[in-house]
N, C-alpha and C. Protein backbone atom coordinates (compact mmCIF):
# COMPACT_ATOMS: atom_id res chain seq x y z
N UNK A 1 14.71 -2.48 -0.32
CA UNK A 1 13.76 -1.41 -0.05
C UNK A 1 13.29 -1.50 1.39
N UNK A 2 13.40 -0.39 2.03
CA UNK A 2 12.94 -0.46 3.52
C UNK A 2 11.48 -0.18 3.32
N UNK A 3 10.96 -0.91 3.92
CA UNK A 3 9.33 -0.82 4.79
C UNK A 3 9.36 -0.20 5.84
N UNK A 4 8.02 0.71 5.44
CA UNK A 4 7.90 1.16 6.84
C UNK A 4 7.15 1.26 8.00
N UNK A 5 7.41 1.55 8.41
CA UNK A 5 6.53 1.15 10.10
C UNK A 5 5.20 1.62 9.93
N UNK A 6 4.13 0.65 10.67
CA UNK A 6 2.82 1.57 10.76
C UNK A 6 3.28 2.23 11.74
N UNK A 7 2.15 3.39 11.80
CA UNK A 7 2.41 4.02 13.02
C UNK A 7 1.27 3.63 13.59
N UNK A 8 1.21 2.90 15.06
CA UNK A 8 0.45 2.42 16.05
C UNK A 8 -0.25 3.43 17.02
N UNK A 9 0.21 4.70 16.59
CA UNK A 9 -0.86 5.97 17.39
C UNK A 9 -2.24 6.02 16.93
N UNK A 10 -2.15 5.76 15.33
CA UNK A 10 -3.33 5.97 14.68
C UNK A 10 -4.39 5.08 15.23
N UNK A 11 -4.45 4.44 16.09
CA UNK A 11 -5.89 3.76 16.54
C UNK A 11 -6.32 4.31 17.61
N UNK A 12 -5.59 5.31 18.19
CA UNK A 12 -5.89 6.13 19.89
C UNK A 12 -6.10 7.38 19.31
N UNK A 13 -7.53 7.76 19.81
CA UNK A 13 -8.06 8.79 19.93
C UNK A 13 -8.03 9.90 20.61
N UNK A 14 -7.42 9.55 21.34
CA UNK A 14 -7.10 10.37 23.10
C UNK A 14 -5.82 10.11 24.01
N UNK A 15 -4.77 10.75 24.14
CA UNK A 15 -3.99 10.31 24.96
C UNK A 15 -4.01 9.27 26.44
N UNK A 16 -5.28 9.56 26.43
CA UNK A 16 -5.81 8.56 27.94
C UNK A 16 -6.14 7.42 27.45
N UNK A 17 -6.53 7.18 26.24
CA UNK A 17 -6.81 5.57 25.87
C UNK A 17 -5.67 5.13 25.69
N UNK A 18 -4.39 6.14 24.74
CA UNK A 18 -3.03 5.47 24.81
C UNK A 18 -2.38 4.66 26.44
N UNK A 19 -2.64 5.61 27.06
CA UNK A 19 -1.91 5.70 28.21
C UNK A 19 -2.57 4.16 29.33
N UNK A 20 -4.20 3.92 29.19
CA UNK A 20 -4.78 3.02 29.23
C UNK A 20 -4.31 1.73 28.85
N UNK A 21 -4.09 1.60 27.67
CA UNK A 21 -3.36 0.70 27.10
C UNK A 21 -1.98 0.09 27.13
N UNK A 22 -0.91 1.34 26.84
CA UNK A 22 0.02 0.91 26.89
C UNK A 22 0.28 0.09 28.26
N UNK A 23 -0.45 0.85 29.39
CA UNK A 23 -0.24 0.36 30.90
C UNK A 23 -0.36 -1.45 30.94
N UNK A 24 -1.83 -1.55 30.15
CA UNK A 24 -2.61 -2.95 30.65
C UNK A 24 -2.22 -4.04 29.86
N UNK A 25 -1.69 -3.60 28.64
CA UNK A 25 -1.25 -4.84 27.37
C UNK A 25 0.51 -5.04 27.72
N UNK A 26 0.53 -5.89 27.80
CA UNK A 26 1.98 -6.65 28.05
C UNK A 26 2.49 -6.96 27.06
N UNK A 27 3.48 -5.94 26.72
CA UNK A 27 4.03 -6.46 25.51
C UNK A 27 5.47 -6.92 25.44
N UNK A 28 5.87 -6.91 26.80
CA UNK A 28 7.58 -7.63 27.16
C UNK A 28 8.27 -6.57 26.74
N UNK A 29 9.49 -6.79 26.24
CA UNK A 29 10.51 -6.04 26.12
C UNK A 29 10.19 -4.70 24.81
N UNK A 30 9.33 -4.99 24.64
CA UNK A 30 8.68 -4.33 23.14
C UNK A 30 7.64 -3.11 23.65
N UNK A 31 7.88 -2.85 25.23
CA UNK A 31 6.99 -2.22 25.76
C UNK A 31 7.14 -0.23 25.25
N UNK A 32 5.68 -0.10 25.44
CA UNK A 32 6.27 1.96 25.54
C UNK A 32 5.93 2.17 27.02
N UNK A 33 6.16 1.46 27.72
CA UNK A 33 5.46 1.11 29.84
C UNK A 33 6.60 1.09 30.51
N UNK A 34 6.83 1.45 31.29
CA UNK A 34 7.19 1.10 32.26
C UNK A 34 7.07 1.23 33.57
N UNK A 35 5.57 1.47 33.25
CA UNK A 35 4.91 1.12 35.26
C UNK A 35 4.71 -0.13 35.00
N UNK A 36 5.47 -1.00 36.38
CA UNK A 36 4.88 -2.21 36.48
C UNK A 36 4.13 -2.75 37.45
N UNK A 37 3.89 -3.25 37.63
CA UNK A 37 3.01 -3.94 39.10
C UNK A 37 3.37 -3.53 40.10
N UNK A 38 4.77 -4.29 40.15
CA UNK A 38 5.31 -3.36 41.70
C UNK A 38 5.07 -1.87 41.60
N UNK A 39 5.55 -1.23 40.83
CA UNK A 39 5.91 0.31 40.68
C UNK A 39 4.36 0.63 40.89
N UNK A 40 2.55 -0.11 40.22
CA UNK A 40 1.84 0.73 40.48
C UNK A 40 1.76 0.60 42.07
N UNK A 41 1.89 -0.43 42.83
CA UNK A 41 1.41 -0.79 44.24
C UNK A 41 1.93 1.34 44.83
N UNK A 42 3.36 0.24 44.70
CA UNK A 42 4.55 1.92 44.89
C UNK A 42 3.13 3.41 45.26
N UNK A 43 3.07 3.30 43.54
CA UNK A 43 2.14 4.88 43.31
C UNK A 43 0.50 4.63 44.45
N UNK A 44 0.00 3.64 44.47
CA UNK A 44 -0.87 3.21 45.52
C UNK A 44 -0.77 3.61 46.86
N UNK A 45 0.29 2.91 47.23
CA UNK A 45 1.37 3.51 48.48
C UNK A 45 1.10 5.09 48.92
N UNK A 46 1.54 6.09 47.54
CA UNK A 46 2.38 7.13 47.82
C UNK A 46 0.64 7.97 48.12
N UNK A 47 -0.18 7.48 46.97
CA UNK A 47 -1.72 8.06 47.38
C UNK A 47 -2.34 7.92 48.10
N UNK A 48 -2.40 7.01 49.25
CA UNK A 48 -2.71 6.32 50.60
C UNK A 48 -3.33 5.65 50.27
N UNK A 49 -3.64 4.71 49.25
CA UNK A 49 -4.65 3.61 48.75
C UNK A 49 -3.79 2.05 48.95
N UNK A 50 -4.34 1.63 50.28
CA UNK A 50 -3.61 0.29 50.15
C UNK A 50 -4.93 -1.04 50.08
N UNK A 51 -3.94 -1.85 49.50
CA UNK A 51 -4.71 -3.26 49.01
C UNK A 51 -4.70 -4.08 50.51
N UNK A 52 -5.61 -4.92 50.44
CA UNK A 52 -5.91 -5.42 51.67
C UNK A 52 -4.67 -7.23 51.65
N UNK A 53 -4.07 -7.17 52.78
CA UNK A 53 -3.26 -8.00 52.92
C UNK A 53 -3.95 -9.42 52.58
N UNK A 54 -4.80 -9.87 52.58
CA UNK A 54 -5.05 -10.97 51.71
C UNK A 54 -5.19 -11.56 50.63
N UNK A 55 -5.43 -10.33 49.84
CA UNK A 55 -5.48 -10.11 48.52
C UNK A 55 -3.73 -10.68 47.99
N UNK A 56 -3.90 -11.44 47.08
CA UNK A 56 -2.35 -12.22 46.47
C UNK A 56 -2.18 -11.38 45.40
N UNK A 57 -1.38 -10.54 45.19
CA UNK A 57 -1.22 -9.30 44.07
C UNK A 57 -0.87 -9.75 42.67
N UNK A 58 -0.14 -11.45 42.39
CA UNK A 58 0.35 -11.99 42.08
C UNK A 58 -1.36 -12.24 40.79
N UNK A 59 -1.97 -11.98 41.52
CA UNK A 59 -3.75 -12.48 40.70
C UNK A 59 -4.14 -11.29 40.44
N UNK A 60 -3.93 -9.97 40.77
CA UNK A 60 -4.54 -8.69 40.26
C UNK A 60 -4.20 -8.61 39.21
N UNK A 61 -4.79 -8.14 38.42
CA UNK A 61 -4.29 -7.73 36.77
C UNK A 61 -3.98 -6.11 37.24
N UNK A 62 -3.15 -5.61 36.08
CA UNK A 62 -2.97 -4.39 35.96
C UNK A 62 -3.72 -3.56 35.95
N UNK A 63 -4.78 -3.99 34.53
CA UNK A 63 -6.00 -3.06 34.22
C UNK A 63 -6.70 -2.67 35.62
N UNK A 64 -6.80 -3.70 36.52
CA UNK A 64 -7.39 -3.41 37.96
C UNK A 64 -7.17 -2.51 39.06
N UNK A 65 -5.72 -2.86 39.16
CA UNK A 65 -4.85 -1.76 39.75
C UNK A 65 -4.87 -0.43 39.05
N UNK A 66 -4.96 -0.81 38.10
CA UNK A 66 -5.31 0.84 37.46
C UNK A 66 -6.13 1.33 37.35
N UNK A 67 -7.32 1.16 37.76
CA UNK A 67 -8.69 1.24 37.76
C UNK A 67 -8.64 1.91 39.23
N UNK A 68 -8.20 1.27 39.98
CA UNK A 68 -8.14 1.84 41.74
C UNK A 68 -7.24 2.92 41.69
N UNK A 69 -6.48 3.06 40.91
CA UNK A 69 -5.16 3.99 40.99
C UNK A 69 -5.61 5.25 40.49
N UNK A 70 -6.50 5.33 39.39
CA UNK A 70 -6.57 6.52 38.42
C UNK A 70 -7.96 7.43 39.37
N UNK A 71 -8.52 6.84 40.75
CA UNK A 71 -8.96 7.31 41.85
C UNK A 71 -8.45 7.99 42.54
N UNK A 72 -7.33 8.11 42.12
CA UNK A 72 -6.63 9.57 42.86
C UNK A 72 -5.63 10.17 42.01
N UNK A 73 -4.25 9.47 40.91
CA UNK A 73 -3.93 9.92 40.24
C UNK A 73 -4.28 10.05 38.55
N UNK A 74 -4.18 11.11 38.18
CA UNK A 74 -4.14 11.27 36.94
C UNK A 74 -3.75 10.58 35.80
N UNK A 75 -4.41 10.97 34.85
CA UNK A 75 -3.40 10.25 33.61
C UNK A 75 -2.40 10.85 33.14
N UNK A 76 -2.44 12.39 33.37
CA UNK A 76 -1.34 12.95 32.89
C UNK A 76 -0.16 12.43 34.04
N UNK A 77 -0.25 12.52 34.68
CA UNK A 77 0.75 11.63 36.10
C UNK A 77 1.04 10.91 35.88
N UNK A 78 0.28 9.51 35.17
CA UNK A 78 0.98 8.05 34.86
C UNK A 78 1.63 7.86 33.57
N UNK A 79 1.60 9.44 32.89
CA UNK A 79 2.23 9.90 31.44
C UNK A 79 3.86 9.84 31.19
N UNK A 80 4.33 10.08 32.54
CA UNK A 80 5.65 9.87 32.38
C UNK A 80 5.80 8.44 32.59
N UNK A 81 5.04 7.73 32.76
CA UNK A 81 5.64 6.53 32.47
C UNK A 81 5.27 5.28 30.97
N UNK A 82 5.02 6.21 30.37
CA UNK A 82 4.92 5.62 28.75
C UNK A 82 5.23 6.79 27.80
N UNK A 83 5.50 6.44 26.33
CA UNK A 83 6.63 7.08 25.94
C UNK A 83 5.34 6.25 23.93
N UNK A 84 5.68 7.71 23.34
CA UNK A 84 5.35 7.32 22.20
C UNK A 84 7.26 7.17 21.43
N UNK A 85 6.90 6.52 20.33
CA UNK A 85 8.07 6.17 19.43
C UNK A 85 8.54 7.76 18.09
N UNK A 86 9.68 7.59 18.25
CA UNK A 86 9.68 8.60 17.58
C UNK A 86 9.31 8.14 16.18
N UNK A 87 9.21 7.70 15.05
CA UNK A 87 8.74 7.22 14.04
C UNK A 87 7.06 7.35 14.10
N UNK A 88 6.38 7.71 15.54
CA UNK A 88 5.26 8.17 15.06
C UNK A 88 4.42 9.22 15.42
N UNK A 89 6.04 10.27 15.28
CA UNK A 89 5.86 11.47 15.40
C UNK A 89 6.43 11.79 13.86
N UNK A 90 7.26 11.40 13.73
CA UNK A 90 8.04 11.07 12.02
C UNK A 90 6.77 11.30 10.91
N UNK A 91 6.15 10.57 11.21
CA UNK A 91 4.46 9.84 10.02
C UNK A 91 3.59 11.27 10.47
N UNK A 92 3.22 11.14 11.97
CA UNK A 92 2.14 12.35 11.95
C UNK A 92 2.53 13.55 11.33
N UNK A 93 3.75 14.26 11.87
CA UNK A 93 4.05 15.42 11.66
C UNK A 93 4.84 15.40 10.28
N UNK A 94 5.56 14.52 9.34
CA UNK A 94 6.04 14.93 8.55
C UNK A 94 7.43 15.56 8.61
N UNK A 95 8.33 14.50 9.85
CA UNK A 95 9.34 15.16 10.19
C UNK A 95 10.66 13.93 10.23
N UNK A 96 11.41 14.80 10.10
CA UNK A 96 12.84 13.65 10.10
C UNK A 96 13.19 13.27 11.54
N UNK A 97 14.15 12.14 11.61
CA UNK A 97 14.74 12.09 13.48
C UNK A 97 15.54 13.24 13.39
N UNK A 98 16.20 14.00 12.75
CA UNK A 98 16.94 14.91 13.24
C UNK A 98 16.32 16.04 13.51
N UNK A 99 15.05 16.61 12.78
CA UNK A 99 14.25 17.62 13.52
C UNK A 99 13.54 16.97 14.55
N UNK A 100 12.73 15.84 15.02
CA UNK A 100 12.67 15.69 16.45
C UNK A 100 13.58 15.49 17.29
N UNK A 101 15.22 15.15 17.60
CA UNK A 101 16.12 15.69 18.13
C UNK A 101 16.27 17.08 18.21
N UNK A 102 16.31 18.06 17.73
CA UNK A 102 16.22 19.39 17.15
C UNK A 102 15.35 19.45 17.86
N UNK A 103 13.70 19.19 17.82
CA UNK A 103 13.00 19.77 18.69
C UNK A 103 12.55 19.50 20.10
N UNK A 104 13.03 18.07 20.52
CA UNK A 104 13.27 17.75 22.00
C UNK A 104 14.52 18.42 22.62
N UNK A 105 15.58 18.86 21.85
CA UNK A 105 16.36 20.06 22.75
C UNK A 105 16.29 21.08 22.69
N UNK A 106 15.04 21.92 22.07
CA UNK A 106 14.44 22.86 22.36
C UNK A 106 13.47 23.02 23.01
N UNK A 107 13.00 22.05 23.87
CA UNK A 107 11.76 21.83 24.33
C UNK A 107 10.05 22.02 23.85
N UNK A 108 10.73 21.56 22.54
CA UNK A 108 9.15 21.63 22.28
C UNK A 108 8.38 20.37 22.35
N UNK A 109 9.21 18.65 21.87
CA UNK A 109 8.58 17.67 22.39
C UNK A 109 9.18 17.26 23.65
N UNK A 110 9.03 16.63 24.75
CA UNK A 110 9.67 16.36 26.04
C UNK A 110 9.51 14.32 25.56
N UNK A 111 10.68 14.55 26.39
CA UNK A 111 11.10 12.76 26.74
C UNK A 111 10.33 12.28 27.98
N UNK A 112 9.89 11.38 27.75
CA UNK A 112 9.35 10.42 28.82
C UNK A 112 10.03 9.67 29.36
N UNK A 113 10.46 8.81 28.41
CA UNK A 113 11.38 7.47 28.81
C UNK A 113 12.82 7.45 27.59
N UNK A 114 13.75 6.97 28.31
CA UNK A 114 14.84 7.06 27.85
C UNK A 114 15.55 5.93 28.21
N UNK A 115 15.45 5.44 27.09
CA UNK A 115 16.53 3.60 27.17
C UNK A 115 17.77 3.58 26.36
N UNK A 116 18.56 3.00 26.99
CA UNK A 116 19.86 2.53 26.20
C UNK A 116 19.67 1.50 25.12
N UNK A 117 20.11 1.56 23.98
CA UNK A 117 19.83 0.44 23.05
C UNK A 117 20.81 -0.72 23.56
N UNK A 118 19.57 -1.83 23.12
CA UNK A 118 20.15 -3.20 23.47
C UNK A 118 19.66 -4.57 22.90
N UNK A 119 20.27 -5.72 23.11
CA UNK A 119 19.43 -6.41 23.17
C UNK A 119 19.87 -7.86 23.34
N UNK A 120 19.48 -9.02 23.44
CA UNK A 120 20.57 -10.03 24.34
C UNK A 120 21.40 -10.36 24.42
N UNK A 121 22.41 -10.00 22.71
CA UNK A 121 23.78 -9.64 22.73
C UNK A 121 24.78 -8.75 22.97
N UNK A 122 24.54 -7.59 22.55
CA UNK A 122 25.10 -6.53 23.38
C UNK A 122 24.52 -5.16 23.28
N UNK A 123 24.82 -4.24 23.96
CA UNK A 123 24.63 -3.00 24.18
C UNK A 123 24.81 -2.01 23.39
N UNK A 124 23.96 -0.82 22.57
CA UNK A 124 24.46 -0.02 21.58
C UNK A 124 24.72 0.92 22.19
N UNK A 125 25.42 1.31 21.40
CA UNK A 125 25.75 3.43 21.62
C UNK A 125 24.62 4.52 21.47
N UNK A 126 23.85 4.27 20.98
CA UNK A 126 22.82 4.84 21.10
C UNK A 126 21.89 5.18 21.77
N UNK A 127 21.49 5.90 22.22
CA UNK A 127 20.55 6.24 23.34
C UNK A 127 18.71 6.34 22.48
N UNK A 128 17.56 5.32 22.75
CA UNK A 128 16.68 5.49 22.27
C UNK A 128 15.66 6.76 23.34
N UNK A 129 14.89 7.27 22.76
CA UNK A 129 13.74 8.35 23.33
C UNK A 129 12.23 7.70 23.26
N UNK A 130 11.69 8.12 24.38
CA UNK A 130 10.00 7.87 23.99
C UNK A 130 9.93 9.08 24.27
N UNK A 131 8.77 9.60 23.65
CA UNK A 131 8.14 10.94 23.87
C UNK A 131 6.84 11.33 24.61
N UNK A 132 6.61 12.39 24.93
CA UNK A 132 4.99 12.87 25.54
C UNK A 132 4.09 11.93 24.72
N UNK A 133 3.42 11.46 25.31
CA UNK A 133 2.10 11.23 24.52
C UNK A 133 1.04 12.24 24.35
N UNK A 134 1.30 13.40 25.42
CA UNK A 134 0.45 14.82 24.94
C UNK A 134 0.80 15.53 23.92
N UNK A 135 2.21 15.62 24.35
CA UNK A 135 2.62 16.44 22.90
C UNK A 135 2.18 15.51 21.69
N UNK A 136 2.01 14.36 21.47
CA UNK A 136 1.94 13.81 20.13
C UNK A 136 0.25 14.29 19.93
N UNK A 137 -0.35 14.06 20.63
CA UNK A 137 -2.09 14.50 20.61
C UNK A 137 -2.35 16.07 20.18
N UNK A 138 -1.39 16.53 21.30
CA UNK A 138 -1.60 18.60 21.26
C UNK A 138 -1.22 19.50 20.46
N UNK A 139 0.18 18.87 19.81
CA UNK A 139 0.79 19.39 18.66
C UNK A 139 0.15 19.48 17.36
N UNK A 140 0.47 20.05 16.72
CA UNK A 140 -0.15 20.43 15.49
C UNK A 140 0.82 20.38 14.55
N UNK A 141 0.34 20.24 12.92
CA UNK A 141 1.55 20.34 12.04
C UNK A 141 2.01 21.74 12.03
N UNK A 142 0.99 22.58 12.15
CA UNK A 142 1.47 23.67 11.65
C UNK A 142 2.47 24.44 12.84
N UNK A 143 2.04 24.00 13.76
CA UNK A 143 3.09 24.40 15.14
C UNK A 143 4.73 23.70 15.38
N UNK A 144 4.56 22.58 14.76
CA UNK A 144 5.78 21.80 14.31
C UNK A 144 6.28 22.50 12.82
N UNK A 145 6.02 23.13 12.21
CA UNK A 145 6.57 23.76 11.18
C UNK A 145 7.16 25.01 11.64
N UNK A 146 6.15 25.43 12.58
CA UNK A 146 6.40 27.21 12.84
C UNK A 146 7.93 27.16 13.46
N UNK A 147 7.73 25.81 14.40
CA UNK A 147 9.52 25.47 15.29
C UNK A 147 10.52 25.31 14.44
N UNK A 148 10.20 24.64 13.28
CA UNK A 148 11.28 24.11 12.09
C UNK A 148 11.55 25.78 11.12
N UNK A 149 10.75 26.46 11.25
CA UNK A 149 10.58 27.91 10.44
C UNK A 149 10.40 26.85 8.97
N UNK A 150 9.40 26.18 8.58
CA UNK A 150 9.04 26.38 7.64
C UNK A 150 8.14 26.87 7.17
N UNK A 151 7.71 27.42 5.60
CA UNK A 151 6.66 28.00 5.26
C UNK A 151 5.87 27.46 4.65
């Protein structure tokens, strides 16, 4: 008998606490992130916000850098770089993987992040998806039905 997944959306209230989070909790390879340290400096960089050369970056935490960062960019901006799971769009909405395939190539949910399956032995054929974390917040069941034409 398969078990099934919690779905880990249900404790975020707001796409910005997701997005908060996923950034600052390190979860290794198990991540829905992929801004990393370097990459936020990068976005720091690109906003004209630079860290002062004495500062050892190596000792900043993330949460910090992101704290200075979200001073000029957005959260919807640092959105493409975390990705909800499809399984908990599956649970909210009441939908199979083949209607969220179905409805990410219709554009109704958008991809964030897009990884090749893997893992220290070898490489799958499969291509995994993370999704909007807005769309998982903004969507509605009944708007996910209206796309599926159900009644």
């Amino acid at each position: 008998m398969e078990t099934k997944k919690e779905n880990y959306m249900n404790k975020y209230k707001t796409p910005e606490e997701f997005i908060y989070n996923a950034i600052t909790v390190n979860r290794g390879n198990k991540s829905d992130c992929l801004l990393t340290k370097k990459r936020m400096i990068d976005l720091l960089r690109e906003h004209k916000i630079f860290i002062q050369k004495n500062i050892k970056i190596n000792y900043i935490k993330k949460s910090q850098l992101l704290e200075i960062l979200l001073k000029k960019a957005s959260y919807k901006e640092l959105s493409k770089y975390v990705g909800v799971r499809s399984y908990c769009f599956e649970d909210k909405f009441n939908i199979t993987e083949n209607e969220i395939e179905y409805l990410r190539k219709k554009g109704i949910i958008h991809t964030t992040i897009i990884q090749e399956g893997r893992n220290i032995y070898k490489t799958y054929s499969k291509t995994f998806y993370l999704y909007d974390v807005y769309d998982y917040f903004n969507l509605t069941k009944e708007e996910i039905n209206n796309f599926l034409d159900r009644t």
